[in-house]
C-alpha atoms as a PDB file:
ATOM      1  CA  UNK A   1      85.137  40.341  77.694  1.00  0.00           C
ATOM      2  CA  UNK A   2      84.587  44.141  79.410  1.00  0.00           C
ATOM      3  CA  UNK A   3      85.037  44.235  83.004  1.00  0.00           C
ATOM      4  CA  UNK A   4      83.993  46.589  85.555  1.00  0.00           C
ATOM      5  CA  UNK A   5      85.681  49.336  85.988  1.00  0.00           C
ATOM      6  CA  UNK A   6      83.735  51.528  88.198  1.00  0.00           C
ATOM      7  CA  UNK A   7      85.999  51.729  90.950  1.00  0.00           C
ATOM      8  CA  UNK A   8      88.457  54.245  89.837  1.00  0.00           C
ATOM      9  CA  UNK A   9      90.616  51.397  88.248  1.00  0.00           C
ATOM     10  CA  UNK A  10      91.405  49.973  91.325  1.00  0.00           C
ATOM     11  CA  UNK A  11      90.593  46.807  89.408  1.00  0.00           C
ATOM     12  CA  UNK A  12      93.767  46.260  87.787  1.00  0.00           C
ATOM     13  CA  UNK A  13      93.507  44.313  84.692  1.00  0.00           C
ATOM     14  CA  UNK A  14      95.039  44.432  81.559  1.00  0.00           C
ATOM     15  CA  UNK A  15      94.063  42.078  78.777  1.00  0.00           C
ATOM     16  CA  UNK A  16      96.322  40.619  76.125  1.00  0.00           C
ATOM     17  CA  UNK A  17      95.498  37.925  73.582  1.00  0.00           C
ATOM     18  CA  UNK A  18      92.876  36.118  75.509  1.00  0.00           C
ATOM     19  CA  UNK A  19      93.954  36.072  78.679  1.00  0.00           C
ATOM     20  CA  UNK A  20      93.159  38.753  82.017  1.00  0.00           C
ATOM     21  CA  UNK A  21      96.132  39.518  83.704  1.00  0.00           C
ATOM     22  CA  UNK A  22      95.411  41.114  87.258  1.00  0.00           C
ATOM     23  CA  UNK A  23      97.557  43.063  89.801  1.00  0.00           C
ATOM     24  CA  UNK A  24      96.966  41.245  93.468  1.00  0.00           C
ATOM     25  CA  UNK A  25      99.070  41.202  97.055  1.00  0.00           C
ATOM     26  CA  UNK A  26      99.463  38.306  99.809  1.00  0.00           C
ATOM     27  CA  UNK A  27      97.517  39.773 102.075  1.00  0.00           C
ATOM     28  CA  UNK A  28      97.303  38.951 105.940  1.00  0.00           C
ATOM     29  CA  UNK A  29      94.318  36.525 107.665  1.00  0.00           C
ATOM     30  CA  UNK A  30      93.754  36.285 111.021  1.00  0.00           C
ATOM     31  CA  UNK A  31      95.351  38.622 114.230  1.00  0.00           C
ATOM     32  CA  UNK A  32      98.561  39.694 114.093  1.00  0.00           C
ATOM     33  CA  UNK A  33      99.813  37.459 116.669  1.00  0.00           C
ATOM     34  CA  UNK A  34      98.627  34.423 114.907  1.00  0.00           C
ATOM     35  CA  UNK A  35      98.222  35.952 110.830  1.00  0.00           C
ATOM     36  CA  UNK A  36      98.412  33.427 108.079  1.00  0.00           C
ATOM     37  CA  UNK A  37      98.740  34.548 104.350  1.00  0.00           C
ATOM     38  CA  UNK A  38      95.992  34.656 101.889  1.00  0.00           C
ATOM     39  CA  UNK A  39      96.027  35.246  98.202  1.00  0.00           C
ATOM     40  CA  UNK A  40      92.594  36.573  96.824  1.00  0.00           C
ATOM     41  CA  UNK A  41      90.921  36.800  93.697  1.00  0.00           C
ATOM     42  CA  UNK A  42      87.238  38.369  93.586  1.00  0.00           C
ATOM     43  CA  UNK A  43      84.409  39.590  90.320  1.00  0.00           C
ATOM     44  CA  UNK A  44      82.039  38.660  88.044  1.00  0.00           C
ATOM     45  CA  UNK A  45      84.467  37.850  85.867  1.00  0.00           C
ATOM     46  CA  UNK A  46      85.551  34.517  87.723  1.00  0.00           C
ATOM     47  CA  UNK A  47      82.652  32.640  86.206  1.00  0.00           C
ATOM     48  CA  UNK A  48      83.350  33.466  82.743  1.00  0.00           C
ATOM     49  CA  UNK A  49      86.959  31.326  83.418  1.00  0.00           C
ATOM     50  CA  UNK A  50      85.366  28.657  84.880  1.00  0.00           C
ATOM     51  CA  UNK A  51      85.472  29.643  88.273  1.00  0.00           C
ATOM     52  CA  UNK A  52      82.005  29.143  89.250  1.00  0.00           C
ATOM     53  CA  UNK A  53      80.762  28.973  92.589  1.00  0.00           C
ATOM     54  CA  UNK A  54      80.869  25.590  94.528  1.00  0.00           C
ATOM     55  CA  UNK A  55      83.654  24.190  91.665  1.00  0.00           C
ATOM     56  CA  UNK A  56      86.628  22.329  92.811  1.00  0.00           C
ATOM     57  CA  UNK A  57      90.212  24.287  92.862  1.00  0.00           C
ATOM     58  CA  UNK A  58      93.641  22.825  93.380  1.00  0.00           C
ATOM     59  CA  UNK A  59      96.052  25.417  94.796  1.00  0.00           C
ATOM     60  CA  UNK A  60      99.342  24.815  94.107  1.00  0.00           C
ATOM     61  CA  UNK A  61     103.057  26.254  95.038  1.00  0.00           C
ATOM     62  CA  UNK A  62     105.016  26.746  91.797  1.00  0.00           C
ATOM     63  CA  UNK A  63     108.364  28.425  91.216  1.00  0.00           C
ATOM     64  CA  UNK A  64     108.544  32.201  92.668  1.00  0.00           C
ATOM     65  CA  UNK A  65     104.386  31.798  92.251  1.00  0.00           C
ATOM     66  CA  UNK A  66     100.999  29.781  92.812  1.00  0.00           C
ATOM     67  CA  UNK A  67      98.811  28.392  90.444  1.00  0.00           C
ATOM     68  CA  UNK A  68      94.960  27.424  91.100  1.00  0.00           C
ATOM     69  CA  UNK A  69      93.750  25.084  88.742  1.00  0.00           C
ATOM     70  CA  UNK A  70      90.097  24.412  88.097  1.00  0.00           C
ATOM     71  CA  UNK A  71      89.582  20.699  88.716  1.00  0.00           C
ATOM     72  CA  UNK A  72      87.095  18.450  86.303  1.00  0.00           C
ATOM     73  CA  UNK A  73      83.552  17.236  87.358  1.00  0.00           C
ATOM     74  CA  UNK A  74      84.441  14.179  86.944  1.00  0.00           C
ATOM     75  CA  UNK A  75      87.164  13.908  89.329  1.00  0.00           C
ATOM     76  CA  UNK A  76      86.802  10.373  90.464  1.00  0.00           C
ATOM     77  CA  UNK A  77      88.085  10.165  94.100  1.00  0.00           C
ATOM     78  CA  UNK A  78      88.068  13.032  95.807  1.00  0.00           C
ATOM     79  CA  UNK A  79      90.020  11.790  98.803  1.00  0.00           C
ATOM     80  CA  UNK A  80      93.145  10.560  96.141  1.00  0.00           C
ATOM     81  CA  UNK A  81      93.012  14.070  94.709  1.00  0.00           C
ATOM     82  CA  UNK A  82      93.205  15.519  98.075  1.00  0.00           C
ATOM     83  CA  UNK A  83      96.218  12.939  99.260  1.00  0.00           C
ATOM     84  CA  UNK A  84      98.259  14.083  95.712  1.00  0.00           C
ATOM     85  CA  UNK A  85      97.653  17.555  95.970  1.00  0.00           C
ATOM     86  CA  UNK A  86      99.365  17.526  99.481  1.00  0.00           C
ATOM     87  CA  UNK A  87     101.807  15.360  98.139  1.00  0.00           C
ATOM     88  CA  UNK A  88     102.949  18.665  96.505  1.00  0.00           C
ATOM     89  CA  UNK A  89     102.670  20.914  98.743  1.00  0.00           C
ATOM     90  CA  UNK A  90      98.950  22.811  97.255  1.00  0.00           C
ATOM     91  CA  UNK A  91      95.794  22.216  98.568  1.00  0.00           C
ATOM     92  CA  UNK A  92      91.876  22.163  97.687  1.00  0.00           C
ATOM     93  CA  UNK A  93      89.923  24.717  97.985  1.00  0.00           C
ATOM     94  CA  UNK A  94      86.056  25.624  96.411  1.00  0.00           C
ATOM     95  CA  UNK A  95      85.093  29.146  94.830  1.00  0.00           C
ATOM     96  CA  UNK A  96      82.751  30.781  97.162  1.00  0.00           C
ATOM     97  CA  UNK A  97      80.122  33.055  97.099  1.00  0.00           C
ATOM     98  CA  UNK A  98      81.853  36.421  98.824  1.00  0.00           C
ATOM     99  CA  UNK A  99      79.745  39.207  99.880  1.00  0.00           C
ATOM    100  CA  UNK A 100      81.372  42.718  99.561  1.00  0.00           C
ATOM    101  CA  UNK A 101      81.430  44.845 102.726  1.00  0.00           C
ATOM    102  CA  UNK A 102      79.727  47.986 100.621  1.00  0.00           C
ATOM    103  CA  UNK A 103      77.336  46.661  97.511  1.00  0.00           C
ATOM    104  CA  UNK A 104      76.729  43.534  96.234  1.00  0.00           C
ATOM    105  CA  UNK A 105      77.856  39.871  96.477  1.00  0.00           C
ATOM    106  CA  UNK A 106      80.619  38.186  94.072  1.00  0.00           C
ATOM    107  CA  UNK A 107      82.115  35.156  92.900  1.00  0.00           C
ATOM    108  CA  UNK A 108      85.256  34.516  95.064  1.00  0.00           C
ATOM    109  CA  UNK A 109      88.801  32.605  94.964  1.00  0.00           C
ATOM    110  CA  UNK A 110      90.365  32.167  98.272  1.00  0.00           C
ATOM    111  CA  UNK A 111      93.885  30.428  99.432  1.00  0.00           C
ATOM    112  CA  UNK A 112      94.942  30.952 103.152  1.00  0.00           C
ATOM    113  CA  UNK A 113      97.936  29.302 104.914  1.00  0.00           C
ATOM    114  CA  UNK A 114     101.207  28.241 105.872  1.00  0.00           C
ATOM    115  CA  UNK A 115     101.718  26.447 101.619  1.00  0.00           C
ATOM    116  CA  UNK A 116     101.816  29.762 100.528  1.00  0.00           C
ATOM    117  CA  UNK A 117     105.172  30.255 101.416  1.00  0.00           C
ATOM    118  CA  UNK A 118     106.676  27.229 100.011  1.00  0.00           C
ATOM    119  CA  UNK A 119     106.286  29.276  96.750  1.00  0.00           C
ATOM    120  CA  UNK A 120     108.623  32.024  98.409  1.00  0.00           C
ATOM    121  CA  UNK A 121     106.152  33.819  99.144  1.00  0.00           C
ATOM    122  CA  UNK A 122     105.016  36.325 101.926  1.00  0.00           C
ATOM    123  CA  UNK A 123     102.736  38.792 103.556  1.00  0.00           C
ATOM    124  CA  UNK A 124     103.091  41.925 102.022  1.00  0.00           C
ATOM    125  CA  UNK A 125     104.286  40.748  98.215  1.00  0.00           C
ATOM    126  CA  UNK A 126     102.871  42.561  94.625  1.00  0.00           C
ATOM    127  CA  UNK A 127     101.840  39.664  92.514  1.00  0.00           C
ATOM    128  CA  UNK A 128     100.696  39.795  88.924  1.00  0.00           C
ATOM    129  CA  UNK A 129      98.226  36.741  88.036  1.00  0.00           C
ATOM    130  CA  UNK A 130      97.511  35.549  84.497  1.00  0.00           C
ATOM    131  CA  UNK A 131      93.840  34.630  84.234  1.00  0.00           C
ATOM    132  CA  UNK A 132      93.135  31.747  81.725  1.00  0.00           C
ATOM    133  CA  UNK A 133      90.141  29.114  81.682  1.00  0.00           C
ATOM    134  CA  UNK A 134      90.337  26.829  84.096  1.00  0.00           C
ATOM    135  CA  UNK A 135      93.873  28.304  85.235  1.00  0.00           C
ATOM    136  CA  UNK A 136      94.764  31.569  87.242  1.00  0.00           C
ATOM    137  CA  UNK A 137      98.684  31.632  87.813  1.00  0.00           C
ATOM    138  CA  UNK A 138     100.429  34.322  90.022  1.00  0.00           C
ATOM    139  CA  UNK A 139     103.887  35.358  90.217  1.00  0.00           C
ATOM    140  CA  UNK A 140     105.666  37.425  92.643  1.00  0.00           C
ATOM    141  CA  UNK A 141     107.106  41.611  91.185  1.00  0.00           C
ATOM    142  CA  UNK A 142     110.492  41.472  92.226  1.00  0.00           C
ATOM    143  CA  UNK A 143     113.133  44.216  91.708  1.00  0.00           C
ATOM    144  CA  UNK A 144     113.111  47.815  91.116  1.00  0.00           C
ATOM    145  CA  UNK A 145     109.753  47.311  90.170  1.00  0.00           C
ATOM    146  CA  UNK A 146     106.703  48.215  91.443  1.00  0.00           C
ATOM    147  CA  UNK A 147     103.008  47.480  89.486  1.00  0.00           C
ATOM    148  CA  UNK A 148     100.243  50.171  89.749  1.00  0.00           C
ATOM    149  CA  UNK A 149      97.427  50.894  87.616  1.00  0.00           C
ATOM    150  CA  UNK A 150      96.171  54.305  85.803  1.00  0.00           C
ATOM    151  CA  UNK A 151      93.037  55.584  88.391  1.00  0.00           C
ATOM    152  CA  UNK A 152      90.357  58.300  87.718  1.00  0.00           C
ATOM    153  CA  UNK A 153      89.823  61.229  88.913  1.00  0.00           C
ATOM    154  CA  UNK A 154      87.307  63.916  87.810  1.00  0.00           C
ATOM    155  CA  UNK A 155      87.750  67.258  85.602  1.00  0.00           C
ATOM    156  CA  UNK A 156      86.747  70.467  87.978  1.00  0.00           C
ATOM    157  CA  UNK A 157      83.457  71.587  86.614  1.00  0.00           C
ATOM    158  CA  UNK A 158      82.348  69.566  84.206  1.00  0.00           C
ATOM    159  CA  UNK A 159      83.473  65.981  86.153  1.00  0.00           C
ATOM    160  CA  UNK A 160      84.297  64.251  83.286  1.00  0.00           C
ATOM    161  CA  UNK A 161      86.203  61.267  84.387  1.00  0.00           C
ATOM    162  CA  UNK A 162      90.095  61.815  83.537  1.00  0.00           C
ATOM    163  CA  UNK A 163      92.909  59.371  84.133  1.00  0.00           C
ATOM    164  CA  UNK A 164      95.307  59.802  87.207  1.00  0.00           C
ATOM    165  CA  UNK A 165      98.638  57.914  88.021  1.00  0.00           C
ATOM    166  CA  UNK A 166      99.568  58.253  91.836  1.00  0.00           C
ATOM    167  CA  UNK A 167     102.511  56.677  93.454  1.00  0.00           C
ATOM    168  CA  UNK A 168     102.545  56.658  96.875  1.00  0.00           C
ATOM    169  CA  UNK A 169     104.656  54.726 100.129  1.00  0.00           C
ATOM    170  CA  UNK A 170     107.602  54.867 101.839  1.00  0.00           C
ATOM    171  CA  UNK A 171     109.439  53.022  99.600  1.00  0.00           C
ATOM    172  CA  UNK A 172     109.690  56.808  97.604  1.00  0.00           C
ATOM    173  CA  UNK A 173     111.569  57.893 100.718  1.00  0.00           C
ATOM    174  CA  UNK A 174     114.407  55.146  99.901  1.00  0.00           C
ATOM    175  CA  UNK A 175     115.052  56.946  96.295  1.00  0.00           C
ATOM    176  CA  UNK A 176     115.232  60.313  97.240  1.00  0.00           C
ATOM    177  CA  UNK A 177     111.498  61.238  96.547  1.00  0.00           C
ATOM    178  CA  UNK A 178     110.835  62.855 100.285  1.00  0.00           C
ATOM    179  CA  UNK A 179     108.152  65.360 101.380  1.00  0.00           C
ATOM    180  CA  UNK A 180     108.744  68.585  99.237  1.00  0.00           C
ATOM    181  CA  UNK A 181     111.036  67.269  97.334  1.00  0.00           C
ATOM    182  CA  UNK A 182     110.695  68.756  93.930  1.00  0.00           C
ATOM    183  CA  UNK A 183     110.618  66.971  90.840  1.00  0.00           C
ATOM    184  CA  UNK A 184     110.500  67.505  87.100  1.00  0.00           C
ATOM    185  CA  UNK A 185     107.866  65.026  84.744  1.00  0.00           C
ATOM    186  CA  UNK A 186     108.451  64.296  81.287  1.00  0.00           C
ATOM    187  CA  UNK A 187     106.322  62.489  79.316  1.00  0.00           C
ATOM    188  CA  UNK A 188     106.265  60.539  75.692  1.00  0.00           C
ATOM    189  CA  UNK A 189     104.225  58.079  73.949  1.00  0.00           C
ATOM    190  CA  UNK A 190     104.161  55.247  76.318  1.00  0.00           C
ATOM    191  CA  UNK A 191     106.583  57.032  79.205  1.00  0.00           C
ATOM    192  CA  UNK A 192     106.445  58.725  81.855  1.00  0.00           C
ATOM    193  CA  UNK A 193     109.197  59.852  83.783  1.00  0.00           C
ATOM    194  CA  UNK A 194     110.047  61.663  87.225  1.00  0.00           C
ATOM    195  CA  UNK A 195     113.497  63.050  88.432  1.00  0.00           C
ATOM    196  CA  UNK A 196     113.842  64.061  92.016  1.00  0.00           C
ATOM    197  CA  UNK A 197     116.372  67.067  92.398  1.00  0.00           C
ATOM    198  CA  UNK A 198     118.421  67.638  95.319  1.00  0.00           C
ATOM    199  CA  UNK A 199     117.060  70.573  97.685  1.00  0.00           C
ATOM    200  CA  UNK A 200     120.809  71.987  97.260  1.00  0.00           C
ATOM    201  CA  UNK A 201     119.691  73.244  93.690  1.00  0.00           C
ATOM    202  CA  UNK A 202     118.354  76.846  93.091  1.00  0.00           C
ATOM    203  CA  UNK A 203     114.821  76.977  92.906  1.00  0.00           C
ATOM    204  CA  UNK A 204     115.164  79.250  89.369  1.00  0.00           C
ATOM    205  CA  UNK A 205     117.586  76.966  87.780  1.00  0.00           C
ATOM    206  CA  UNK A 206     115.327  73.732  88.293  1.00  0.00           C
ATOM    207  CA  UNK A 207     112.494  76.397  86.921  1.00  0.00           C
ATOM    208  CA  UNK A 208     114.479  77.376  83.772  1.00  0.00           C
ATOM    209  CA  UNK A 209     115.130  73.631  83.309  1.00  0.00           C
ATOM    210  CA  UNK A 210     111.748  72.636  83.014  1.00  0.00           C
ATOM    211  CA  UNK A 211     110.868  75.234  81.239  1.00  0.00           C
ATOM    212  CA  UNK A 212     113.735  74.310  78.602  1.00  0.00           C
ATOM    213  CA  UNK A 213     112.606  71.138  78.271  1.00  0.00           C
ATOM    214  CA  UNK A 214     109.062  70.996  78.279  1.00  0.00           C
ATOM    215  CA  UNK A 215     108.639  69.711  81.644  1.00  0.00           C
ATOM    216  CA  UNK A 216     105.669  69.746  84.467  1.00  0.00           C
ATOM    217  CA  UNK A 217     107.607  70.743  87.847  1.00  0.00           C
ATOM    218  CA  UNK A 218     105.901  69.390  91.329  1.00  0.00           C
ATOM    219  CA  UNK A 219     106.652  68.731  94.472  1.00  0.00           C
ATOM    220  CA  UNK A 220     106.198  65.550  96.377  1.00  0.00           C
ATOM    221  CA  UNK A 221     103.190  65.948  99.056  1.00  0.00           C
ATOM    222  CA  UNK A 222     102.395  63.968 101.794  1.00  0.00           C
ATOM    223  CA  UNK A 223      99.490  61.365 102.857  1.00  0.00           C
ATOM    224  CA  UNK A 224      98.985  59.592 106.375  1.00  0.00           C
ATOM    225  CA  UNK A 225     102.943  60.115 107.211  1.00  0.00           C
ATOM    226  CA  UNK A 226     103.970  59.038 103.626  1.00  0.00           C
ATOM    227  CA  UNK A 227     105.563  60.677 100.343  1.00  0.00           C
ATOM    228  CA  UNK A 228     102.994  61.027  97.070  1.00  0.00           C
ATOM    229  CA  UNK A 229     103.017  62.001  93.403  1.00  0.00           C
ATOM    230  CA  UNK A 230      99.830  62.519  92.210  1.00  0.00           C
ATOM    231  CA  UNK A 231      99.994  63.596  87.984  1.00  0.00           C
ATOM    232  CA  UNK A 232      96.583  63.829  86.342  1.00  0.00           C
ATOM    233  CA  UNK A 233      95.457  65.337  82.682  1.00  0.00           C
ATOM    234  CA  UNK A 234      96.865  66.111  79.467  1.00  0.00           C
ATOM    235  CA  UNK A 235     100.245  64.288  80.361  1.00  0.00           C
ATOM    236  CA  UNK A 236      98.900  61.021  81.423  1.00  0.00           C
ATOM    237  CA  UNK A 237      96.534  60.836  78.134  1.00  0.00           C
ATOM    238  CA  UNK A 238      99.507  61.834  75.836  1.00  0.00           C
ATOM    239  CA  UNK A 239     101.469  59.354  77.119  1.00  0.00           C
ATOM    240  CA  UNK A 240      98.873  57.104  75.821  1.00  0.00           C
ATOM    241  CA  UNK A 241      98.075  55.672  79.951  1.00  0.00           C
ATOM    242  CA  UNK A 242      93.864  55.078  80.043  1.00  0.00           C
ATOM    243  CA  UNK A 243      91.624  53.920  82.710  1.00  0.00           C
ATOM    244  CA  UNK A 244      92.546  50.812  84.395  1.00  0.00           C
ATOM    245  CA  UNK A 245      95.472  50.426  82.716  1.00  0.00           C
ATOM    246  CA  UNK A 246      98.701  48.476  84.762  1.00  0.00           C
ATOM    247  CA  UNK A 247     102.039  50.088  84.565  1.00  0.00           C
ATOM    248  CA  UNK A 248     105.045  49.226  85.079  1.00  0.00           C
ATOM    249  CA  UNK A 249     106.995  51.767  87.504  1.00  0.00           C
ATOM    250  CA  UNK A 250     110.911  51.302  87.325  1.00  0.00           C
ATOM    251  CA  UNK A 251     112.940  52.840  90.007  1.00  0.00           C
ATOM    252  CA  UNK A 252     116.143  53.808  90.769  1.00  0.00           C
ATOM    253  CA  UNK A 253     117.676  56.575  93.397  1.00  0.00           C
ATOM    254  CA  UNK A 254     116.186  59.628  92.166  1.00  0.00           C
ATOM    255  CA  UNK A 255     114.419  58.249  88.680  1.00  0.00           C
ATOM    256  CA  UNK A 256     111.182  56.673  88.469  1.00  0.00           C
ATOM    257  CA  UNK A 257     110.092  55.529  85.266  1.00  0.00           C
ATOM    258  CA  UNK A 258     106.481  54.369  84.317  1.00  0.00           C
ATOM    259  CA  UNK A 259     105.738  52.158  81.242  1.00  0.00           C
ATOM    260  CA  UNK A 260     103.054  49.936  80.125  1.00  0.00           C
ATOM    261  CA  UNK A 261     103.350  46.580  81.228  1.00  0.00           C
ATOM    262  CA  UNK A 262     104.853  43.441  79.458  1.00  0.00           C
ATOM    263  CA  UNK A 263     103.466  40.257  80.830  1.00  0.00           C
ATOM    264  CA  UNK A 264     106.107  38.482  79.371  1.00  0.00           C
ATOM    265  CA  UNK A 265     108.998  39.462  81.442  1.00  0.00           C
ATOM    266  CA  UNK A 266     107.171  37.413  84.177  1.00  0.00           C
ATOM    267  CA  UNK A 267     107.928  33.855  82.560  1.00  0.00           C
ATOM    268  CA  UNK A 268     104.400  32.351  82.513  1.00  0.00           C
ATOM    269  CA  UNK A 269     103.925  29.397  80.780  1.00  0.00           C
ATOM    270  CA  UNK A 270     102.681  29.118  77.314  1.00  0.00           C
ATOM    271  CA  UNK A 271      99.188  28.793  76.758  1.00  0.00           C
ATOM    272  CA  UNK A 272      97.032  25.270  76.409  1.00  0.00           C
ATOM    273  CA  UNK A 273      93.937  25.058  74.915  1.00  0.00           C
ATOM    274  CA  UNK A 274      91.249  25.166  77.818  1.00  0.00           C
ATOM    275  CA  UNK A 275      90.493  21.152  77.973  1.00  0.00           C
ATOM    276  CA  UNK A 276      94.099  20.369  78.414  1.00  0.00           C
ATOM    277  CA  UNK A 277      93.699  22.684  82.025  1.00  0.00           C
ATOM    278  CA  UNK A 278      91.119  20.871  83.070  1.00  0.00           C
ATOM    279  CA  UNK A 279      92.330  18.207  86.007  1.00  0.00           C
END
């Protein structure tokens, strides 16, 4: 299965034997005074798992995560289904029919309220879901470890689309990568990596340094109040990063290191044949 990728990756999806996993956040619903949280899942590609408008969903609270499980047709009571998902802690929802604010309409998942943070979870949380047939299952990025996905930008000229990695928030303040700070890239098959260097350092010997080691030199710049890397071209493709692609950014106090992402470190559960799934 392709998906769409028009939107300058923002998609975030990788896909590995079968399954779609999907970068997401607990988002907030409602006014401030009064917010709830609210996990989302939206695309054409919802259907093709199952997910079809109008069908049946349990939402359920699972260790450090949430799974939504596409319930059967023939579900017999509805009202006992409802009583034993609560039971639990989840709670029923149906796949709607979203229309986006800019284009077109598209199949949508929605879970809002207070059962979300029986999981541990809360407003504001990086989740990475696993998308299955009849099963999406989320679980919370925890750690030095932040999720972000390979954008595009366009070549000068020509505007041939190009890949572009961008890290960007506050949290770079916290590790040393401030406003003007400058920092040295490196970059190898499958890494990526940036060192922040103290402002105490002459400018000549961070220069030489690079230079020495074959390294891109930068300085952190700054969007709406907050620090940002932005590293596009011949660096990114080496590394062997494409469009859309989710990496895995590693960070420590003055070292962030991007790599491609390994599902696995996230502890899903093994994967059942799509009937078995099916409630």
């Amino acid at each position: 299965m392709i998906l769409d990728q028009e939107n300058g990756g923002r998609i975030r999806v990788l896909k590995v034997d079968g399954a779609i996993f999907q970068v997401v956040n607990v988002t907030r619903s409602g006014r401030a005074d009064n917010s709830r949280p609210r996990i989302q899942f939206g695309g054409n590609w919802l259907p093709e798992m199952g997910f079809v408008s109008g069908a049946l969903v349990q939402s359920l609270p699972e260790p450090n995560g949430f799974a939504f499980k596409l319930c059967n047709e023939n579900i017999g009571s509805y009202s006992e289904l409802f009583k034993s998902t609560r039971e639990i802690g989840g709670t029923l929802i149906r796949v709607c029919l979203c229309k986006d604010r800019v284009r077109y309409k598209e199949t949508g998942l929605v879970t809002t309220g207070h059962h979300i943070y029986k999981s541990g979870l809360k407003i504001g949380d990086s989740l990475l879901a696993k998308c299955e047939y009849g099963c999406i299952r989320v679980r919370k990025v925890e750690g030095n470890l932040r999720l972000i996905n390979v954008a595009k930008t366009k070549k000068p000229y020509t505007n041939e689309p190009m890949p572009m990695v961008f890290l960007l928030g506050d949290w770079m303040n916290e590790i040393g990568f401030t406003s003007d700070t400058l920092v040295t890239v490196s970059a190898r098959p499958g890494s990526i990596t940036f060192n922040a260097h103290s402002q105490a350092i002459i400018y000549s010997e961070i220069v030489k340094h690079a230079r020495q080691h074959k390294m891109q030199l930068m300085q952190v710049s700054t969007k709406d109040g907050s620090p940002i890397i932005t590293l596009t071209g011949k660096r990114v493709i080496d590394s062997g990063f494409s469009l859309g692609d989710i990496f895995a950014a590693e960070y420590e106090h003055g070292v962030i290191t991007l790599q491609k992402l390994n599902p696995e470190i996230f502890g899903f559960p093994e994967t059942k044949t799509p009937e078995a799934g099916l409630l």
